[in-house]
Protein backbone atom coordinates (compact mmCIF):
# COMPACT_ATOMS: atom_id res chain seq x y z
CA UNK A 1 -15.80 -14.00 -65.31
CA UNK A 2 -18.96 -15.28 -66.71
CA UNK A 3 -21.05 -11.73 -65.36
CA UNK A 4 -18.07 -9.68 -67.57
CA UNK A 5 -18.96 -12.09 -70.71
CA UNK A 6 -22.60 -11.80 -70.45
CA UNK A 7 -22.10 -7.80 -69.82
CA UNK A 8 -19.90 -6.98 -72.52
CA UNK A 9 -21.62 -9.76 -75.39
CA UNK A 10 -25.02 -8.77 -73.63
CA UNK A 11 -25.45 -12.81 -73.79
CA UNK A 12 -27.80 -14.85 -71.43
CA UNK A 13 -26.06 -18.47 -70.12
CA UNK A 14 -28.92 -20.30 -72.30
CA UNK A 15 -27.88 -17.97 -75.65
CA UNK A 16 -24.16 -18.62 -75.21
CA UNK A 17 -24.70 -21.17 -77.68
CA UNK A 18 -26.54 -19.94 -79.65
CA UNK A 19 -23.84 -17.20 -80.53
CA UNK A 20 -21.05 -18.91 -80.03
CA UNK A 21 -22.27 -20.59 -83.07
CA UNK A 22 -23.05 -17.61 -85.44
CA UNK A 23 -19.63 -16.48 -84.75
CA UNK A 24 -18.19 -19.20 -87.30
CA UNK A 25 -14.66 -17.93 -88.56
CA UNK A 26 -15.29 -16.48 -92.16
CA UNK A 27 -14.29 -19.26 -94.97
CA UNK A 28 -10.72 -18.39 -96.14
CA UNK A 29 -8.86 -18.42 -99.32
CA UNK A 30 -5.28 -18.82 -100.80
CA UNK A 31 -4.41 -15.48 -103.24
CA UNK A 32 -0.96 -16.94 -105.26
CA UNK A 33 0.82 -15.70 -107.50
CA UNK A 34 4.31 -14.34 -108.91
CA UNK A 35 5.41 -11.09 -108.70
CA UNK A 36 8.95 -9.58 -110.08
CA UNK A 37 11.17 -8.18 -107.42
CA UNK A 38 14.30 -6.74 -108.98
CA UNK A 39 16.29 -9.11 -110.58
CA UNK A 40 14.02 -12.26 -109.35
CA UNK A 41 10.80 -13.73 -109.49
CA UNK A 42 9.19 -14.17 -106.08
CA UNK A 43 5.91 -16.55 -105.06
CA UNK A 44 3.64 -15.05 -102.98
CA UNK A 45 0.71 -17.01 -100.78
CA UNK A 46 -1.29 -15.90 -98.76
CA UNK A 47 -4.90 -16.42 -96.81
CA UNK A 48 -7.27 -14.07 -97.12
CA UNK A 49 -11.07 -13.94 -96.25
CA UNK A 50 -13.74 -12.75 -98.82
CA UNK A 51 -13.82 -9.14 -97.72
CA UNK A 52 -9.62 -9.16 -97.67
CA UNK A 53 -9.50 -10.07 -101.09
CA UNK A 54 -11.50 -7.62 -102.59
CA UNK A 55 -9.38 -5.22 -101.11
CA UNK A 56 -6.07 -6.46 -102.06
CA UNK A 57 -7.13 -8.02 -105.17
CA UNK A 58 -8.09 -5.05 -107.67
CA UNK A 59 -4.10 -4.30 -106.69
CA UNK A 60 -2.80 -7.73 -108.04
CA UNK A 61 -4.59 -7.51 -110.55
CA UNK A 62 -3.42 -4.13 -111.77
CA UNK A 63 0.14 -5.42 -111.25
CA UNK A 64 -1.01 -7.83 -113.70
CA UNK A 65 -1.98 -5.57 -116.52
CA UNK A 66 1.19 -4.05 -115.94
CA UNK A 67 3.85 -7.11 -116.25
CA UNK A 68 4.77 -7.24 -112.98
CA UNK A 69 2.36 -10.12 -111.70
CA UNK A 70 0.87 -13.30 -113.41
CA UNK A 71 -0.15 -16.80 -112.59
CA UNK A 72 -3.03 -15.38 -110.18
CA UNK A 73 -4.57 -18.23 -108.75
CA UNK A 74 -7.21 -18.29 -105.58
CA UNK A 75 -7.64 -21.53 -103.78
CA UNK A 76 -10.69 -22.58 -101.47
CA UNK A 77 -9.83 -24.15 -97.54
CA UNK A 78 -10.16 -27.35 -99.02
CA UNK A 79 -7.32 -27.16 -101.47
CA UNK A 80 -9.55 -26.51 -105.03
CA UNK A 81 -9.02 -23.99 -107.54
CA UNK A 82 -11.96 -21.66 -107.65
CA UNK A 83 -13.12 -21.23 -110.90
CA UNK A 84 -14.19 -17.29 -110.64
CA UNK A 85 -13.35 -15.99 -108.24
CA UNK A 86 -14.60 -12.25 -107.55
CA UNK A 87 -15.44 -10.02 -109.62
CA UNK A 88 -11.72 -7.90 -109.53
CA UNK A 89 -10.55 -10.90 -110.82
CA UNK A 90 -11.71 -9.57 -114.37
CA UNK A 91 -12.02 -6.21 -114.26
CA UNK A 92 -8.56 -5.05 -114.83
């Protein structure tokens, strides 16, 4: 098992470490916010990394300018409201 790790991640048993370490899990972020659906308003939440949310984002956002979206909100892991968020955030 260890020969097919080292062949395949080209890894050495002294760098295992080494890269098991730059292979951190990207931070994540709660995207919230209320969309209509029909007759009701829905919540929606869900995590996204950094790279996710600018591709979903410039969408909300356009939902937004539209009506059908508000109270856009991104939250940090730790629970805090950031303050600005990305850049889509403001272009629509």
């Amino acid at each position: 098992m260890t020969t097919t790790i080292e062949t395949l991640t080209g890894t050495t048993p002294d760098s295992r470490t080494e890269t098991s370490a730059a292979a951190e899990p990207e931070p994540s972020f709660l995207l919230r916010y209320t969309y209509c659906y029909g007759p009701e308003d829905r919540l929606s939440e869900r995590r996204f990394t950094q790279e996710q949310l600018d591709r979903i984002g410039p969408a909300v956002m356009w939902s937004v300018s539209r009506g059908r979206a508000w109270g856009v909100e991104v939250i940090d892991e730790a629970g805090a409201d950031v303050p600005v968020p990305f850049a889509w955030f403001y272009e629509s």
